[in-house]
Protein backbone atom coordinates (compact mmCIF):
# COMPACT_ATOMS: atom_id res chain seq x y z
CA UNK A 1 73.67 82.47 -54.28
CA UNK A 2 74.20 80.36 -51.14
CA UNK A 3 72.21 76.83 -52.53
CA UNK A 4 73.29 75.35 -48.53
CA UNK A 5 70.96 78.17 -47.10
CA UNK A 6 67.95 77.72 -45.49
CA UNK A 7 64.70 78.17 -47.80
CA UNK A 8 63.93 81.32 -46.19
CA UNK A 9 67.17 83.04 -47.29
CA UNK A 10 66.04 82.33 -50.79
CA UNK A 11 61.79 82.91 -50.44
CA UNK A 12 62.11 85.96 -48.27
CA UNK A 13 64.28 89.10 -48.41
CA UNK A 14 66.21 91.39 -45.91
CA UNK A 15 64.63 93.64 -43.61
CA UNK A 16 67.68 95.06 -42.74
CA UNK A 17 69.13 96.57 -46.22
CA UNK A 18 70.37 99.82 -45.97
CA UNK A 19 68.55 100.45 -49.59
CA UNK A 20 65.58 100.12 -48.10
CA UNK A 21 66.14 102.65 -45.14
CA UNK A 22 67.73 100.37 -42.74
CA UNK A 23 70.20 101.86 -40.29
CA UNK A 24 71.71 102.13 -36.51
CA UNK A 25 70.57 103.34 -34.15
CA UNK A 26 73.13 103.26 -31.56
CA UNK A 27 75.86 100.58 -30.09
CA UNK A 28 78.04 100.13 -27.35
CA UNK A 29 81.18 100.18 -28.95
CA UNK A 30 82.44 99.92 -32.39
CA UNK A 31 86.17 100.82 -31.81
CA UNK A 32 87.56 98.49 -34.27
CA UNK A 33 84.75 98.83 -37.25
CA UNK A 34 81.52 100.47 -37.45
CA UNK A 35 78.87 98.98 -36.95
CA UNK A 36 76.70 100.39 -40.06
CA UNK A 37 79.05 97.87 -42.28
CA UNK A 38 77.15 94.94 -40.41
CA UNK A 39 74.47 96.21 -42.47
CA UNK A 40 76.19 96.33 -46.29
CA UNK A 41 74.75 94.41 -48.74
CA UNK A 42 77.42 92.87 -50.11
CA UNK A 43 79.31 89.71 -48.88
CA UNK A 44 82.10 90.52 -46.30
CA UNK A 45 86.11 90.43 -47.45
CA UNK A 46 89.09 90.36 -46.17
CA UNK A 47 91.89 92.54 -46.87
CA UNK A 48 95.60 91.32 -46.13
CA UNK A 49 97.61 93.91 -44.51
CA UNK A 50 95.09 96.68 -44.42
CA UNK A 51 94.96 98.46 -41.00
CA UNK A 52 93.55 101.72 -39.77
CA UNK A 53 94.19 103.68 -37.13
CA UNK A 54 92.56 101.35 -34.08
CA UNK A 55 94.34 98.40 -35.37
CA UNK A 56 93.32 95.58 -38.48
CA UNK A 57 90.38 96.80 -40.53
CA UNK A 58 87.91 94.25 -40.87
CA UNK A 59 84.46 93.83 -42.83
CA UNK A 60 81.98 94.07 -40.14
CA UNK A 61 81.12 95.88 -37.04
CA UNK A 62 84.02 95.16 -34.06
CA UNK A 63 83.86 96.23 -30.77
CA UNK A 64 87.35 96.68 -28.64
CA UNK A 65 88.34 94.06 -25.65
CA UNK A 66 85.72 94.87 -22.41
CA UNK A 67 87.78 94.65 -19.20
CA UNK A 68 85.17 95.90 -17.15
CA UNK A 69 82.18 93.53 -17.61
CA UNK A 70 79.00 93.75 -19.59
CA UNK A 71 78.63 93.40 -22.94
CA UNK A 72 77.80 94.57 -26.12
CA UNK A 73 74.71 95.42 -28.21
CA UNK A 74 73.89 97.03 -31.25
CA UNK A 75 70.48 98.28 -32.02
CA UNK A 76 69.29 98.35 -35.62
CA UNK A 77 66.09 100.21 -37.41
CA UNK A 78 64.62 97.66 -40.21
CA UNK A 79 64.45 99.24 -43.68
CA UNK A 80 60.70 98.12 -43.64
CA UNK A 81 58.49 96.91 -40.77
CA UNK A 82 58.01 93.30 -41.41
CA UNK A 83 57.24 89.78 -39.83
CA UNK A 84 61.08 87.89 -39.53
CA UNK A 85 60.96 84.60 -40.84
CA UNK A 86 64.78 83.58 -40.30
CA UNK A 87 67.67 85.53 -39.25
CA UNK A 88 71.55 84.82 -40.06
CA UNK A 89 73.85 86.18 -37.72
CA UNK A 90 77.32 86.08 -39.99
CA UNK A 91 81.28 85.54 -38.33
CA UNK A 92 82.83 85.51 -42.24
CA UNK A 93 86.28 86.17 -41.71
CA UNK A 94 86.38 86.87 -37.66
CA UNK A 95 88.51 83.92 -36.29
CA UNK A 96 90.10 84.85 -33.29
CA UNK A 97 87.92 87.88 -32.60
CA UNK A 98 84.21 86.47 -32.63
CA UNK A 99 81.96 86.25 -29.90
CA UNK A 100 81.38 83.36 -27.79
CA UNK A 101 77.36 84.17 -27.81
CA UNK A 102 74.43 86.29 -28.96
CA UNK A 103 71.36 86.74 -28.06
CA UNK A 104 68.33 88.82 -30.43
CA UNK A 105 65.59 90.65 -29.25
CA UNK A 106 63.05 92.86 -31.21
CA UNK A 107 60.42 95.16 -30.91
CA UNK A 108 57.49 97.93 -32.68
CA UNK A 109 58.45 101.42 -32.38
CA UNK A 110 57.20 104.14 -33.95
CA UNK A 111 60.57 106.45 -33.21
CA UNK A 112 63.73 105.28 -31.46
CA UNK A 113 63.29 103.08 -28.72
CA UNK A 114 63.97 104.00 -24.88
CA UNK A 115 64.18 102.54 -21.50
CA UNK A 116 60.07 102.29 -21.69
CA UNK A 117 59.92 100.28 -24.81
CA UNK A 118 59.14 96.46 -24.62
CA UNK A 119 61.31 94.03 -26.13
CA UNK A 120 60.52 90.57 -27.05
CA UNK A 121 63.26 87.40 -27.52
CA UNK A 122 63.39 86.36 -30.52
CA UNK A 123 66.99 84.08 -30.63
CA UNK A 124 68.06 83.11 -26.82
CA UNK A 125 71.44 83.27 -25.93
CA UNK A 126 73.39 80.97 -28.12
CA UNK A 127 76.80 80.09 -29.01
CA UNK A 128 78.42 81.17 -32.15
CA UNK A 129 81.32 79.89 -34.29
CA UNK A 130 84.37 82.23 -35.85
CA UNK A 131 84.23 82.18 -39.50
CA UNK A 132 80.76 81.00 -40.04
CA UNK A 133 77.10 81.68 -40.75
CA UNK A 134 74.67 80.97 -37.92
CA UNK A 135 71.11 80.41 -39.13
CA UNK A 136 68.03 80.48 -36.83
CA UNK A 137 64.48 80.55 -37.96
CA UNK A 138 61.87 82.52 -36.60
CA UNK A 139 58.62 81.84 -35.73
CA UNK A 140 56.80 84.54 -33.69
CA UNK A 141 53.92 86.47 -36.46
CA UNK A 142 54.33 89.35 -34.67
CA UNK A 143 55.22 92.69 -37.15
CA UNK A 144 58.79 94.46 -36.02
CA UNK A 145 60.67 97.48 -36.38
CA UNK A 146 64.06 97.24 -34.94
CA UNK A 147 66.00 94.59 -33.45
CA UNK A 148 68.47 94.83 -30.47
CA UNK A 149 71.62 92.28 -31.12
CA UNK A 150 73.69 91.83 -28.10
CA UNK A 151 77.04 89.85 -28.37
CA UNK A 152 78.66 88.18 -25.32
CA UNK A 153 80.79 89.86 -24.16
CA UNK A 154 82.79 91.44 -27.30
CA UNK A 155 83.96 91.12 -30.43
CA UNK A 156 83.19 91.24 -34.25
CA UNK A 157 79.96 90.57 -36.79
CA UNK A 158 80.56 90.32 -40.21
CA UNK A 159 77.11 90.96 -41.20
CA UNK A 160 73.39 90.46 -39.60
CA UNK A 161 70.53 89.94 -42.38
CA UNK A 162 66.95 89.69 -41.41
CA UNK A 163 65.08 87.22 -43.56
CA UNK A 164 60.89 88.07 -43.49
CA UNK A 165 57.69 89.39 -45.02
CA UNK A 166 57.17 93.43 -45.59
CA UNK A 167 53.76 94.48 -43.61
CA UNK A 168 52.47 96.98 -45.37
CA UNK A 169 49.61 99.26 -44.42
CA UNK A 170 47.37 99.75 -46.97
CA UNK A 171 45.16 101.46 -45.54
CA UNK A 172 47.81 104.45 -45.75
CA UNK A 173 47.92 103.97 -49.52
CA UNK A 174 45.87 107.05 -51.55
CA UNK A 175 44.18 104.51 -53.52
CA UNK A 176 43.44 107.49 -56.48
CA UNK A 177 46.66 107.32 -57.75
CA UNK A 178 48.76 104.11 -59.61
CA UNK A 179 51.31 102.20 -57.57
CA UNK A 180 53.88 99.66 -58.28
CA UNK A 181 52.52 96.60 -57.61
CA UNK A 182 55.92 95.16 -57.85
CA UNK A 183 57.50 96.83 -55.79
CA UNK A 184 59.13 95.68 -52.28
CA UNK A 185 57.96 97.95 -50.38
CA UNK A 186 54.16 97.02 -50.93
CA UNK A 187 55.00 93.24 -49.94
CA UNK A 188 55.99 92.47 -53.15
CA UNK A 189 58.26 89.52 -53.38
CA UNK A 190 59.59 86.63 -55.89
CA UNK A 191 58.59 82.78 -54.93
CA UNK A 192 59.66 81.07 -57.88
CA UNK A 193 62.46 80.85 -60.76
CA UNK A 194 63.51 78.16 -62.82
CA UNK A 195 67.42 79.51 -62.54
CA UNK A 196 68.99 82.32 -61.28
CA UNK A 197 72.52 80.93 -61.63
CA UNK A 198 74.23 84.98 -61.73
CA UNK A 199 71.69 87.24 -60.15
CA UNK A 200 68.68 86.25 -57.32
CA UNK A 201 64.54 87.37 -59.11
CA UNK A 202 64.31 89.41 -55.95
CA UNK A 203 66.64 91.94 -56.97
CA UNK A 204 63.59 92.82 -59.87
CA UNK A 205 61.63 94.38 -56.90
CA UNK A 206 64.51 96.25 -55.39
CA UNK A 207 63.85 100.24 -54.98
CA UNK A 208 65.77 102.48 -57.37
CA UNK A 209 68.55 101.59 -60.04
CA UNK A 210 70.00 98.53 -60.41
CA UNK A 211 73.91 99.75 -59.16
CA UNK A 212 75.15 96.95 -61.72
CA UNK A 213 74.56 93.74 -63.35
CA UNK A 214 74.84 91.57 -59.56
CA UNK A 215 71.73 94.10 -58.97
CA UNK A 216 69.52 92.36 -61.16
CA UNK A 217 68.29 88.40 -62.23
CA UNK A 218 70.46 86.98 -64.26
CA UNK A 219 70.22 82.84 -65.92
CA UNK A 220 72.65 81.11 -67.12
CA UNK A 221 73.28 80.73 -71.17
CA UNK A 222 70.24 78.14 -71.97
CA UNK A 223 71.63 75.52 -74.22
CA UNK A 224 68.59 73.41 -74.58
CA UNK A 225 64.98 74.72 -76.31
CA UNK A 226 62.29 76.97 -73.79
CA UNK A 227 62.67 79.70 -72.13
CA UNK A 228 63.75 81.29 -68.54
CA UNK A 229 60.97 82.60 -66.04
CA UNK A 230 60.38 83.74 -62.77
CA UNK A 231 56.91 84.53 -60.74
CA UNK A 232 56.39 87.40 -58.78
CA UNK A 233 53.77 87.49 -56.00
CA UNK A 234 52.53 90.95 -56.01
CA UNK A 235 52.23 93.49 -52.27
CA UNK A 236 48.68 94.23 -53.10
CA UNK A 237 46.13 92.90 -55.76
CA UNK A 238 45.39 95.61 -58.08
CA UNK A 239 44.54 96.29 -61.52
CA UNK A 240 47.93 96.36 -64.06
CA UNK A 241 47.85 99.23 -66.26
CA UNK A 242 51.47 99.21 -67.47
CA UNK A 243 54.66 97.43 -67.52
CA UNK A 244 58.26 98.61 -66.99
CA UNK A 245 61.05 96.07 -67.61
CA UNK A 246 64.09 97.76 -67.44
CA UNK A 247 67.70 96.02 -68.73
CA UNK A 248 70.11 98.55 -67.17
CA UNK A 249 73.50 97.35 -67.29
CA UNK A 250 72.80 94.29 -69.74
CA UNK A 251 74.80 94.70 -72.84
CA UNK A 252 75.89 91.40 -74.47
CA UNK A 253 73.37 89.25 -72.18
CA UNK A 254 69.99 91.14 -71.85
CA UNK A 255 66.86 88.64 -73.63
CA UNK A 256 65.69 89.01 -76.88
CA UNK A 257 62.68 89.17 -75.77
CA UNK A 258 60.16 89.27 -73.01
CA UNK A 259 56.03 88.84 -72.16
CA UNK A 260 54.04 88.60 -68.92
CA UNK A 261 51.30 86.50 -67.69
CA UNK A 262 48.86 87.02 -64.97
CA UNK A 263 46.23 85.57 -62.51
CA UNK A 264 44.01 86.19 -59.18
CA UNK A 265 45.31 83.17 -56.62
CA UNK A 266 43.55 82.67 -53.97
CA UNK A 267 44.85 79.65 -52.22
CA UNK A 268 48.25 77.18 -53.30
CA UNK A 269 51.57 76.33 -53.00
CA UNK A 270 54.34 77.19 -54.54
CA UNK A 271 54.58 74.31 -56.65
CA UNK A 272 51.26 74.24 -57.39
CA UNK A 273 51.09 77.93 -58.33
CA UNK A 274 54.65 76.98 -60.57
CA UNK A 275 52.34 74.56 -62.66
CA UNK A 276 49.31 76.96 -63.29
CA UNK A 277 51.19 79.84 -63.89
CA UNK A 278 52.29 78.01 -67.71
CA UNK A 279 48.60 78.52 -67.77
CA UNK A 280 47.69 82.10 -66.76
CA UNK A 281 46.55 84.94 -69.14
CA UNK A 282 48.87 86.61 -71.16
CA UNK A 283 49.62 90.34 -69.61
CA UNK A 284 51.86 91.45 -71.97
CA UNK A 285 52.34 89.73 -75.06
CA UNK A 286 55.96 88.97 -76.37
CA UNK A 287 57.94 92.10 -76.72
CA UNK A 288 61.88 92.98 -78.64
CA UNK A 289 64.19 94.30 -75.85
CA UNK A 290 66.97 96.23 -76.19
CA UNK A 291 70.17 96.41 -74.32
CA UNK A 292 70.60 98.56 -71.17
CA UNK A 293 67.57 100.27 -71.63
CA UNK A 294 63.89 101.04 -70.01
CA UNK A 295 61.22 99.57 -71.98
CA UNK A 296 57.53 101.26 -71.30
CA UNK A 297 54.72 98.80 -72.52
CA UNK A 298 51.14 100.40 -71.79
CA UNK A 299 49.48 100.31 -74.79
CA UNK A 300 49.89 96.32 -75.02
CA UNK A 301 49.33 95.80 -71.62
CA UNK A 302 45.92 93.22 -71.30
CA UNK A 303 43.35 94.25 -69.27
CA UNK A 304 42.58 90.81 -66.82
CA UNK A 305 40.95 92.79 -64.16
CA UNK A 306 42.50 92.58 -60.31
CA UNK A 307 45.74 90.19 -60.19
CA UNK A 308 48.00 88.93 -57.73
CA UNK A 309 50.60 87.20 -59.28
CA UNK A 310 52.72 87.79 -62.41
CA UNK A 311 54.98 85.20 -64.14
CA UNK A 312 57.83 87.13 -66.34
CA UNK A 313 59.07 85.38 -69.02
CA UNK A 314 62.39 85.81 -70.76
CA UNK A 315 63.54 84.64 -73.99
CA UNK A 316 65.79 83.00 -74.28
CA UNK A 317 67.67 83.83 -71.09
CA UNK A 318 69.88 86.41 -70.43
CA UNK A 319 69.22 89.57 -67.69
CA UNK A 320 66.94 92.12 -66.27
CA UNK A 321 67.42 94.71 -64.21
CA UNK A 322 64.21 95.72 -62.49
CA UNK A 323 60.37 95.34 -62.97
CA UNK A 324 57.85 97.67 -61.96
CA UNK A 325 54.08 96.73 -62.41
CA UNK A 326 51.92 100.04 -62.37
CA UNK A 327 48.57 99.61 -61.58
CA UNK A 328 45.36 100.08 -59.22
CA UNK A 329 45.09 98.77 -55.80
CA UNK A 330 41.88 96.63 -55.63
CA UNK A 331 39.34 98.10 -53.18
């Protein structure tokens, strides 16, 4: 984890993840690399010596040398519609090859956009740096779907990650059947850990599998007496029914044990909420975990009535892979 990042690379998460259904939608050019590997999740390398058939392979989406004027854009579908709260527009490992400038614009689209669709500014034309992340905060409220990235007037992006809050529609949600209240793509979203020293808490909400242990949270080996937590704030308040905590992938590091506990907050900050949560009802009481495995817990689930944030509790450290919170979305 990047600890010189702005706060919002840590309290919000990307928009643009391909997991999450992210993808291009079309670009001007992307002779030297594709464009879609702007969009991978992992950090961006570089490999000595390796070369395709257009020339040096490189980490990123590249565009060749314009000699006719213009410039370059890339339009990109967000995984989830969402309000963007801080963008970072990534040169990792372009030097000589980076663009002088970029601009960002964004819009709401219910399919592709066209030449009729209204775009708004949300990062002016600005001057970048080879080899470097360039962080800009956003501050607009508005909800978006895609995002139009133009680069002045060629060149190569490592990666573009779009920091913000999911907007979901509940009203869309058949509120008969249980949902994960955890998950990501109801809002969900972590605001608080006391360490996360191999793995970021957010990764607990992420869709699907964890691919591997970097796909999960993760502390460091505690050496002193307590225990690790983080606190989740839920999409939607609901009702908890049951409790998944899974440990895929955690062998010799998963906790010995874990337990859950559980309030209605209506107003705070995050520090504030940090100090009540040692407070909250317990959810789940303690329960043994087992190595790289799925752990159901219904039966010993508590009944508190409608919730909205859960702390999760592992002891004494060690890893988890995902947690899904089943439940009933409050009326």
């Amino acid at each position: 984890m990047n600890e010189q990042a702005p706060a919002f690379v840590h309290q919000w998460i990307d928009l643009a993840q391909q997991r999450l259904g992210a993808e291009i939608v079309s670009c001007s050019d992307d002779f030297f690399a594709e464009c879609s590997r702007m969009l991978n999740p992992e950090p961006p390398v570089f490999i000595d010596g390796k070369f395709d058939d257009n020339g040096k392979w490189m980490d990123g989406w590249e565009t060749r040398r314009r000699r006719n004027g213009g410039y370059d854009n890339a339009v990109v579908k967000l995984g989830l519609p969402g309000e963007i709260m801080g963008i970072d527009i990534d040169t990792t490992h372009f030097t000589g090859n980076y663009p002088p400038a970029a601009s960002l614009e964004a819009c709401y689209s219910n399919g592709p956009p066209d030449a009729n669709t209204q775009w708004v500014t949300l990062i002016d034309s600005t001057s970048l740096q080879g080899d470097n992340h360039h962080y800009f905060t956003i501050d607009n409220g508005a909800c978006f779907t895609h995002l139009r990235l133009n680069i002045y007037p060629d060149g190569g992006i490592a990666r573009l990650r779009v920091y913000g809050r999911v907007v979901c529609d509940i009203a869309a949600l058949d509120k008969s059947r249980p949902h994960n209240l955890a998950a990501v793509e109801l809002g969900a979203r972590a605001i608080a850990w006391n360490d996360a020293h191999f793995g970021a808490a957010a990764n607990l909400l992420n869709p699907g599998q964890g691919f591997n242990m970097g796909d999960g949270w993760e502390t460091r080996r505690r050496r002193e007496p307590g225990n690790d937590w983080c606190i989740i704030e839920l999409g939607q308040v609901g009702e908890i029914d049951e409790a998944l905590i899974d440990t895929a992938h955690f062998k010799g590091n998963y906790p010995d044990r874990c337990s859950l506990q559980a309030a209605l907050v209506k107003a705070g900050t995050v520090d504030s909420i940090i100090t009540q949560s040692q407070f909250w009802q317990e959810l789940l009481p303690p329960q043994q975990l087992t190595m790289d495995s799925e752990h159901g817990f219904r039966a010993e689930v508590q009944q508190l009535g409608p919730v909205s944030h859960v702390r999760v509790n592992i002891f004494p450290d060690g890893g988890l892979s995902r947690v899904r919170l089943l439940g009933r979305l409050d009326g």
